[in-house]
C-alpha atoms as a PDB file:
ATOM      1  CA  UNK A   1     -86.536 -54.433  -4.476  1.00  0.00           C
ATOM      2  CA  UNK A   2     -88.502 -53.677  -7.907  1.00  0.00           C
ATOM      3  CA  UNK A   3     -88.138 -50.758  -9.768  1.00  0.00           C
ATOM      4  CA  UNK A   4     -90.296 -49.088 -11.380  1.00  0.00           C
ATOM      5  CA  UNK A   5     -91.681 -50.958 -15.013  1.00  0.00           C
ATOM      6  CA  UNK A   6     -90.297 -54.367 -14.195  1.00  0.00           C
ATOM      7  CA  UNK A   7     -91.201 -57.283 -16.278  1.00  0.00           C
ATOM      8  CA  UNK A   8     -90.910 -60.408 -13.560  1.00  0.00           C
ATOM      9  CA  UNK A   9     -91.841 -63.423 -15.538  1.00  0.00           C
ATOM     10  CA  UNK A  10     -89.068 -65.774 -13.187  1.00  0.00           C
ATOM     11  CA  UNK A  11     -88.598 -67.886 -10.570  1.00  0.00           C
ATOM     12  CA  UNK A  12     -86.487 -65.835  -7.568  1.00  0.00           C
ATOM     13  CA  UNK A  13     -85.121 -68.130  -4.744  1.00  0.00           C
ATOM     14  CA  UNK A  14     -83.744 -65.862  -2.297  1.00  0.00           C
ATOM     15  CA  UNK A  15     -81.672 -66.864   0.934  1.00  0.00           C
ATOM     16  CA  UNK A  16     -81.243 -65.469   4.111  1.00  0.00           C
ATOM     17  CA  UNK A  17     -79.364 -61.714   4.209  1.00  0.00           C
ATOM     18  CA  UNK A  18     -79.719 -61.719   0.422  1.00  0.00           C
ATOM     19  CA  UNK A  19     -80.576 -58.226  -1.491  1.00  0.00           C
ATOM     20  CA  UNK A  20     -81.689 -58.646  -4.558  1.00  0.00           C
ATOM     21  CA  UNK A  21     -82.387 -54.650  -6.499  1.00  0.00           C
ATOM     22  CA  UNK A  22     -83.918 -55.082 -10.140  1.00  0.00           C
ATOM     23  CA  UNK A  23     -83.753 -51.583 -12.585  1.00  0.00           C
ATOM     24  CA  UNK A  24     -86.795 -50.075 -13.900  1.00  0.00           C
ATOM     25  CA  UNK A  25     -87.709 -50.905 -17.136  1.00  0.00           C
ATOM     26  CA  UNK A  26     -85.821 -54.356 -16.651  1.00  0.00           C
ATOM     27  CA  UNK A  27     -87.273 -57.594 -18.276  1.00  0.00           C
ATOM     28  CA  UNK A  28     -86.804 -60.994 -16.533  1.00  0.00           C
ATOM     29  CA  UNK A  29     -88.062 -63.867 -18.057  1.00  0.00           C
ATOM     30  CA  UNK A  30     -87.756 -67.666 -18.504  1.00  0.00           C
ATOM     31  CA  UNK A  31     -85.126 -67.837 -16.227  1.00  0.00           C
ATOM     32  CA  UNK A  32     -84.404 -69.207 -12.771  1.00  0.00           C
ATOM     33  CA  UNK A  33     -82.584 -67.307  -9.896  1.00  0.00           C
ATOM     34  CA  UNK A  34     -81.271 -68.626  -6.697  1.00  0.00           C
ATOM     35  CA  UNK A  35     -79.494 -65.965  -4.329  1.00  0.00           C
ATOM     36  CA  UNK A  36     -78.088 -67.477  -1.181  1.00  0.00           C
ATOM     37  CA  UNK A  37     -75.535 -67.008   1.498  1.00  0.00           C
ATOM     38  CA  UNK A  38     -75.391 -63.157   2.191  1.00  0.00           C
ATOM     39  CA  UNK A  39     -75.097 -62.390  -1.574  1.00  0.00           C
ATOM     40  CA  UNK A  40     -76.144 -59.403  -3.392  1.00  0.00           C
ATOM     41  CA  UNK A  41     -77.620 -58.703  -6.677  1.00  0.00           C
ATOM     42  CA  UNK A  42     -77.828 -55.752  -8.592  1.00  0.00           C
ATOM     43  CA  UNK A  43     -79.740 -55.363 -12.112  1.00  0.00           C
ATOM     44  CA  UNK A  44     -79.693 -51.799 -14.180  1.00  0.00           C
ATOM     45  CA  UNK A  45     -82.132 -50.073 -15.390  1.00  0.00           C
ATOM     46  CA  UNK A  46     -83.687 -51.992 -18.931  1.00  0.00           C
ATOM     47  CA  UNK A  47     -81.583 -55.495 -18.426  1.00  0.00           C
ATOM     48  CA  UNK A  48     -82.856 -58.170 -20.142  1.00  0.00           C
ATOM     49  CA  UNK A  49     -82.862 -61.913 -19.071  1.00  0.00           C
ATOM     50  CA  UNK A  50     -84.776 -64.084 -22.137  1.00  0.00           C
ATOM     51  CA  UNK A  51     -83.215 -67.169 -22.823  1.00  0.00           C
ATOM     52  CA  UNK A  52     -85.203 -69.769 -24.993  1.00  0.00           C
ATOM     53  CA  UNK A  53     -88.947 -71.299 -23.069  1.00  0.00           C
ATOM     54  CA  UNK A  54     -87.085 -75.055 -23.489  1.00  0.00           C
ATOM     55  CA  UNK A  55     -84.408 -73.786 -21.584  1.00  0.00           C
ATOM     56  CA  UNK A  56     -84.570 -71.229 -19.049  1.00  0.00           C
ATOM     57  CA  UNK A  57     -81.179 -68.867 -17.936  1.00  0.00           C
ATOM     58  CA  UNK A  58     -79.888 -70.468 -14.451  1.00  0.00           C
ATOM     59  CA  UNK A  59     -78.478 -67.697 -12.325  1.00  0.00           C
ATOM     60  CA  UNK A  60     -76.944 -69.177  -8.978  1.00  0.00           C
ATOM     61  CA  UNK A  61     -75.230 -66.112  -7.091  1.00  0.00           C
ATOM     62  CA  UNK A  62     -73.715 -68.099  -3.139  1.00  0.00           C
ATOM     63  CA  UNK A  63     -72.072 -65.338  -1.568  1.00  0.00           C
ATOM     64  CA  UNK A  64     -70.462 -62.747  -3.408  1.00  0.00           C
ATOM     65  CA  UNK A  65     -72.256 -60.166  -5.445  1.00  0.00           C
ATOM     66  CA  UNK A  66     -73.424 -60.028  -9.135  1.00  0.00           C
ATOM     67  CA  UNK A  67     -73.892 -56.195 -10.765  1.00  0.00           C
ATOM     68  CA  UNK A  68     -75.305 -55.637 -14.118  1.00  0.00           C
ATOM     69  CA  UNK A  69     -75.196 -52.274 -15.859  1.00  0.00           C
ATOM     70  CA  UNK A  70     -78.403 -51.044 -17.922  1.00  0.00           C
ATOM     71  CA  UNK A  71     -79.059 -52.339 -20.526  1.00  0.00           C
ATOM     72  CA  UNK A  72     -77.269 -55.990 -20.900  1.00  0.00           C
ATOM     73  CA  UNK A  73     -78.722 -58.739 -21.868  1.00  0.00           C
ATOM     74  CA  UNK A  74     -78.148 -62.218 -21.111  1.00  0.00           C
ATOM     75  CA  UNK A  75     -78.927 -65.481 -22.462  1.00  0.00           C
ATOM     76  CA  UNK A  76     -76.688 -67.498 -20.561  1.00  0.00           C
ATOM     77  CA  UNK A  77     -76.027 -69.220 -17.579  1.00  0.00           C
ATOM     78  CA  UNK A  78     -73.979 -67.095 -14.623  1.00  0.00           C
ATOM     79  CA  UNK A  79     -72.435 -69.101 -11.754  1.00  0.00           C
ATOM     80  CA  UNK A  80     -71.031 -67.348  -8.847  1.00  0.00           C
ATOM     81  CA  UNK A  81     -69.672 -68.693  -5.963  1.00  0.00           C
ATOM     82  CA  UNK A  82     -67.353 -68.567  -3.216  1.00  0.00           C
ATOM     83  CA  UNK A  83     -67.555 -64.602  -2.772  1.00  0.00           C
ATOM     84  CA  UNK A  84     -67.226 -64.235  -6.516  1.00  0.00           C
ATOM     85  CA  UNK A  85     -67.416 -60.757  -7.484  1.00  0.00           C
ATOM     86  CA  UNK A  86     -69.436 -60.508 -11.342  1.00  0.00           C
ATOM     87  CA  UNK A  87     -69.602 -56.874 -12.891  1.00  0.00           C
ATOM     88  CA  UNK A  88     -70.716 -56.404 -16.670  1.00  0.00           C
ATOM     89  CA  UNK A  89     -70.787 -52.975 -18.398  1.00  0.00           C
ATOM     90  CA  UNK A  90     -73.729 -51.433 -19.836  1.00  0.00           C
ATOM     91  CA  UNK A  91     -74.946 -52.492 -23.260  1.00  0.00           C
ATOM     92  CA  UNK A  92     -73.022 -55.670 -23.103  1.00  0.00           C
ATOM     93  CA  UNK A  93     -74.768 -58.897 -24.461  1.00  0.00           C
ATOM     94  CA  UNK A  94     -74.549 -62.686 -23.935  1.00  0.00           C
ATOM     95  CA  UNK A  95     -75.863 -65.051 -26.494  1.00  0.00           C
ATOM     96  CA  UNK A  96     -77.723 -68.084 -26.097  1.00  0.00           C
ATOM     97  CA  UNK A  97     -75.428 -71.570 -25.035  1.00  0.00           C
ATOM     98  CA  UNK A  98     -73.215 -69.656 -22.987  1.00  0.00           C
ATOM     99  CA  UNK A  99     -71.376 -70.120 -19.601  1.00  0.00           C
ATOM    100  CA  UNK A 100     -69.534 -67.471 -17.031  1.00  0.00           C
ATOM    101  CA  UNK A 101     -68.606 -69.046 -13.848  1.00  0.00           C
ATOM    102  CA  UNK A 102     -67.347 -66.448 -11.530  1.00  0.00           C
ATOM    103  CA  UNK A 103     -65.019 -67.411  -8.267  1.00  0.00           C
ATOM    104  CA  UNK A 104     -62.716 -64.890  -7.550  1.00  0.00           C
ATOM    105  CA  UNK A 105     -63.634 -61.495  -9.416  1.00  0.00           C
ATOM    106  CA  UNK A 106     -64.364 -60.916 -13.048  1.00  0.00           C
ATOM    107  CA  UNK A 107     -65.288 -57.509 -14.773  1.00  0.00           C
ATOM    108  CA  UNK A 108     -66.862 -57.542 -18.263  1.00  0.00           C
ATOM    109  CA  UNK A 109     -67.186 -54.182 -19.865  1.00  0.00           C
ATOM    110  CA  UNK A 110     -69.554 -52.055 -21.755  1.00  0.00           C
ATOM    111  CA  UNK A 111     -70.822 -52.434 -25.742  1.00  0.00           C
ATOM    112  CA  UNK A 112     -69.256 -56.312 -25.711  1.00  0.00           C
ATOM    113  CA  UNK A 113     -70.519 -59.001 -28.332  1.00  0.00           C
ATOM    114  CA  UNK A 114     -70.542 -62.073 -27.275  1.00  0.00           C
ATOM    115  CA  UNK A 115     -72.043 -64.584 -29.574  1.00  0.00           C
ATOM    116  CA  UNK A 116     -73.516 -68.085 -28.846  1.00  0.00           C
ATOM    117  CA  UNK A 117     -71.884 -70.820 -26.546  1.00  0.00           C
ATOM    118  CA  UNK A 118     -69.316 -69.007 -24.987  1.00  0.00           C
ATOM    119  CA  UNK A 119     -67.510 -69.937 -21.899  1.00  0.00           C
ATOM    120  CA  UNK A 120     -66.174 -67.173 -19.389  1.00  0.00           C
ATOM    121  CA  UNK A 121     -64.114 -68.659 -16.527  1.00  0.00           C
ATOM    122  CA  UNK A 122     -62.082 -67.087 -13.209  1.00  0.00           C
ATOM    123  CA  UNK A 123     -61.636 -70.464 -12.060  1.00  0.00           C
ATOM    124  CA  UNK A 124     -60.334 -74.258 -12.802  1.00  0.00           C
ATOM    125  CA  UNK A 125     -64.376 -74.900 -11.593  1.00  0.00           C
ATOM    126  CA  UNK A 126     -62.477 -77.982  -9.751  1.00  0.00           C
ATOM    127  CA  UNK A 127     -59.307 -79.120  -7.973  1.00  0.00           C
ATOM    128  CA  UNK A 128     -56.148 -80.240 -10.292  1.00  0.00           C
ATOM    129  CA  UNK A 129     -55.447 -82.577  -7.620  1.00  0.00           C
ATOM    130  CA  UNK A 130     -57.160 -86.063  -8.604  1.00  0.00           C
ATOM    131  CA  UNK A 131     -57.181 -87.358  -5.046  1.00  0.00           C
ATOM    132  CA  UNK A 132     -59.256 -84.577  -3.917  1.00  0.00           C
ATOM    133  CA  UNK A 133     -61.597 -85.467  -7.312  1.00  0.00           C
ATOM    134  CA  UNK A 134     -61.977 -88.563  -5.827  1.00  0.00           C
ATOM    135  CA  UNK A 135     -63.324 -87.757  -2.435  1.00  0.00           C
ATOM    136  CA  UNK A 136     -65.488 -84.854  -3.693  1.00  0.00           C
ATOM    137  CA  UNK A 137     -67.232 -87.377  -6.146  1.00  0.00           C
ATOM    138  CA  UNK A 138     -67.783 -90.134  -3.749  1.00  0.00           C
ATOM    139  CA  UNK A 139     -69.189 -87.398  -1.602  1.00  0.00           C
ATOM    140  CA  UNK A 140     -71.300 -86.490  -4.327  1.00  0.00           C
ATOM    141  CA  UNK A 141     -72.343 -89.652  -6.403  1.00  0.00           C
ATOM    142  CA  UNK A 142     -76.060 -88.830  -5.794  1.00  0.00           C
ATOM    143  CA  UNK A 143     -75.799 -85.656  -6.471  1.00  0.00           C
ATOM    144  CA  UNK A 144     -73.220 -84.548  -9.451  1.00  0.00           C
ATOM    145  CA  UNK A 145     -69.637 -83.217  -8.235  1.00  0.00           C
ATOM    146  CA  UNK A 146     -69.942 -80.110  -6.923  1.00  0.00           C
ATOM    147  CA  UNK A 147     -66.711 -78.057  -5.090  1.00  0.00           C
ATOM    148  CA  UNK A 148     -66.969 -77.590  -1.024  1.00  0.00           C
ATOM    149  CA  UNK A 149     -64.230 -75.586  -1.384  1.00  0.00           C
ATOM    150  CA  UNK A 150     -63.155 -72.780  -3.909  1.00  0.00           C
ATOM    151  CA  UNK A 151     -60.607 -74.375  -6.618  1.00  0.00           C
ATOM    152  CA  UNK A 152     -58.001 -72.165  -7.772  1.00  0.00           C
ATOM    153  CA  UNK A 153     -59.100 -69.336  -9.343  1.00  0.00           C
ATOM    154  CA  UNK A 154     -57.592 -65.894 -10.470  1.00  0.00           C
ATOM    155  CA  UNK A 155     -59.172 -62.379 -11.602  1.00  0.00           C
ATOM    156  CA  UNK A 156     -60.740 -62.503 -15.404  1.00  0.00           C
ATOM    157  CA  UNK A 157     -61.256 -60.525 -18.175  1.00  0.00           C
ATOM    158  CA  UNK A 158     -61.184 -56.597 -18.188  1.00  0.00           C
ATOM    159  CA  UNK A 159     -61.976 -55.290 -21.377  1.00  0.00           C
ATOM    160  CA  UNK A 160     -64.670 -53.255 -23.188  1.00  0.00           C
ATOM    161  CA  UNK A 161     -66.074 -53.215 -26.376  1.00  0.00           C
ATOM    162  CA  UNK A 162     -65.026 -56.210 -27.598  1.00  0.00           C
ATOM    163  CA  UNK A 163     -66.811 -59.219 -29.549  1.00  0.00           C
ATOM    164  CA  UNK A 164     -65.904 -63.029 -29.139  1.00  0.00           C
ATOM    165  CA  UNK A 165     -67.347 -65.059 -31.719  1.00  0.00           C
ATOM    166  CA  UNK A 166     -69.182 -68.754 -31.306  1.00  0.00           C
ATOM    167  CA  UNK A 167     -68.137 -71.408 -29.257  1.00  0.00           C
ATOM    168  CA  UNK A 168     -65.044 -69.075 -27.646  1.00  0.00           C
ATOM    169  CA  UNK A 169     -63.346 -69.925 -23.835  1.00  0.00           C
ATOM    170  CA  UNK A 170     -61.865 -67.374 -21.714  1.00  0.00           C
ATOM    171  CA  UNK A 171     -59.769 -69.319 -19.426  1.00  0.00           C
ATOM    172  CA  UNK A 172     -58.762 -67.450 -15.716  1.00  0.00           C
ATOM    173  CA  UNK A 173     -56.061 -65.611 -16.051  1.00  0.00           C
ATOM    174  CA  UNK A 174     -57.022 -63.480 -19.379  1.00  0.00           C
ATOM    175  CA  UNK A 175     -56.514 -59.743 -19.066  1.00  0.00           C
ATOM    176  CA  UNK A 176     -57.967 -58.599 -22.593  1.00  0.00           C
ATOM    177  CA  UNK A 177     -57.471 -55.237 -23.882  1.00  0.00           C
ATOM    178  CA  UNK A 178     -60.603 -52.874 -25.315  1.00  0.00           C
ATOM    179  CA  UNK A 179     -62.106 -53.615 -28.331  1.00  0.00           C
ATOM    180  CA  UNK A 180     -60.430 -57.010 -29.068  1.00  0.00           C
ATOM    181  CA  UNK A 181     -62.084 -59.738 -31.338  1.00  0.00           C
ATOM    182  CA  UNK A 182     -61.901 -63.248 -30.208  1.00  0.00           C
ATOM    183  CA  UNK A 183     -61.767 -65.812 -32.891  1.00  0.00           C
ATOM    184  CA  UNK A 184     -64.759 -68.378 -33.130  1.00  0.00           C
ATOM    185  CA  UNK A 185     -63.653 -71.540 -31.011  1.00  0.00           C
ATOM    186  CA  UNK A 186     -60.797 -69.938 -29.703  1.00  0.00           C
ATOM    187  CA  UNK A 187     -59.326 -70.927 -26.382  1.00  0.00           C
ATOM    188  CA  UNK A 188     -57.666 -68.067 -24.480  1.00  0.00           C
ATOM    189  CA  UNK A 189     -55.384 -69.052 -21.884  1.00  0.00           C
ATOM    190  CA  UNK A 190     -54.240 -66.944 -19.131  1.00  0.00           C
ATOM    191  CA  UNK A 191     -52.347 -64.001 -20.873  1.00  0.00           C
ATOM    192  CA  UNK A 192     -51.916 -59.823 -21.390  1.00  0.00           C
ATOM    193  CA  UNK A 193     -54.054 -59.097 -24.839  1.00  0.00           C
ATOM    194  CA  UNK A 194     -53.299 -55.346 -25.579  1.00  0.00           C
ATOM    195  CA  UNK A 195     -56.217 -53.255 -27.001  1.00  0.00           C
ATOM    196  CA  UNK A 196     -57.308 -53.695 -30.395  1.00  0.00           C
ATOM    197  CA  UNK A 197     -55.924 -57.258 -30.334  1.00  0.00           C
ATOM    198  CA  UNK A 198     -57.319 -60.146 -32.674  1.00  0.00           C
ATOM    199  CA  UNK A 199     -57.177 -63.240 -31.278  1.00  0.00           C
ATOM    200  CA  UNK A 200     -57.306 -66.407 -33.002  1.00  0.00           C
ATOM    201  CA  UNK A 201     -56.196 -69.844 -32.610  1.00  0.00           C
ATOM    202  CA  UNK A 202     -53.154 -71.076 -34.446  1.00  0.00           C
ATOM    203  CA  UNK A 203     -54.124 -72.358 -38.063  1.00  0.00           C
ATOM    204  CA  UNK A 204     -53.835 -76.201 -38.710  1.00  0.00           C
ATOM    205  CA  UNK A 205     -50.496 -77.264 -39.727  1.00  0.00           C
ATOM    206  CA  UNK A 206     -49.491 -80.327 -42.153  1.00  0.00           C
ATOM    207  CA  UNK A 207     -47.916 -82.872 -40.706  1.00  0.00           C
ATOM    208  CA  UNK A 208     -44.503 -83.846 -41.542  1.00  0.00           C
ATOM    209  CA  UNK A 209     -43.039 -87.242 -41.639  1.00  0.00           C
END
């Protein structure tokens, strides 16, 4: 269902038992969505999809649900699988490069920053266990490895208001407080951050001999 003011200027592949609801006022363009497998996806009021023209945003949503307040904006490319459950607050932003790959259930607040090539994860994306690697890319050697089956995943970040700078990876696991600054190319393992935390990754030590 379109609102009322939409700006559709993108490809929308949707499966059987799919409901797809775009806000009025939103703007969708150069970007490529594929709904499938019962899911749901719901876009507020004056969202904004506008990735670069030599690179449209992939949105894959297979099963689960996706929910977007008004007003975000996104750049990136959104995986969700598995009956993956994506929410991200109003006014929250996603810059160009950037990755969130939903499995289990991730909530992104309102008023966050997130610069360029950032990587938001609920899930190892594929098994630990390298036997089961091996079968899944024999199975797939025409087509790229892709999971059958969900990997292990656990619920991701909960935070508002807060900014994570360039090249940044939210591993599954994080539970980040409000208004916390990420450092750029910081790697954030599954942990508690309280609110008004800045996190940053260790600074290089010299070697002793």
């Amino acid at each position: 269902m379109l609102e009322a003011g939409v700006n559709l200027c993108a490809d929308l592949y949707l499966g059987e038992n799919c409901r797809v609801v775009i806000g009025r006022g939103s703007r969708l363009q150069n970007a490529v969505f594929r709904v499938a497998h019962g899911a749901t996806v719901q876009i507020g009021a004056g969202a904004m999809f506008d990735s670069p023209d030599h690179n449209p945003n992939q949105i894959v949503v297979e099963g689960g649900s996706m929910v977007l307040a008004e007003h975000v904006r996104v750049q990136a490319e959104i995986l969700v699988r598995f009956g993956g459950r994506l929410t991200i607050g109003k006014y929250t932003g996603i810059g160009y490069g950037s990755e969130i790959r939903c499995e289990e259930q991730m909530d992104i607040g309102e008023y966050g920053l997130f610069s360029y090539d950032v990587c938001i994860y609920d899930t190892n994306t594929h098994s630990t266990d390298w036997q089961e690697r091996r079968q899944m890319i024999e199975r797939m050697v025409a087509t790229g490895a892709g999971e059958d089956q969900r990997p292990s995943t656990k619920t991701g970040p909960h935070r508002r208001r807060c900014m994570d700078r360039k090249g940044a990876t939210i591993l599954k696991g994080c539970q980040i407080g409000n208004r916390c600054i990420v450092g750029i190319r910081t790697v954030v393992g599954g942990s508690v951050y309280e609110d008004d935390s800045m996190i940053v990754s260790p600074a290089p030590r010299k070697l002793t001999r």
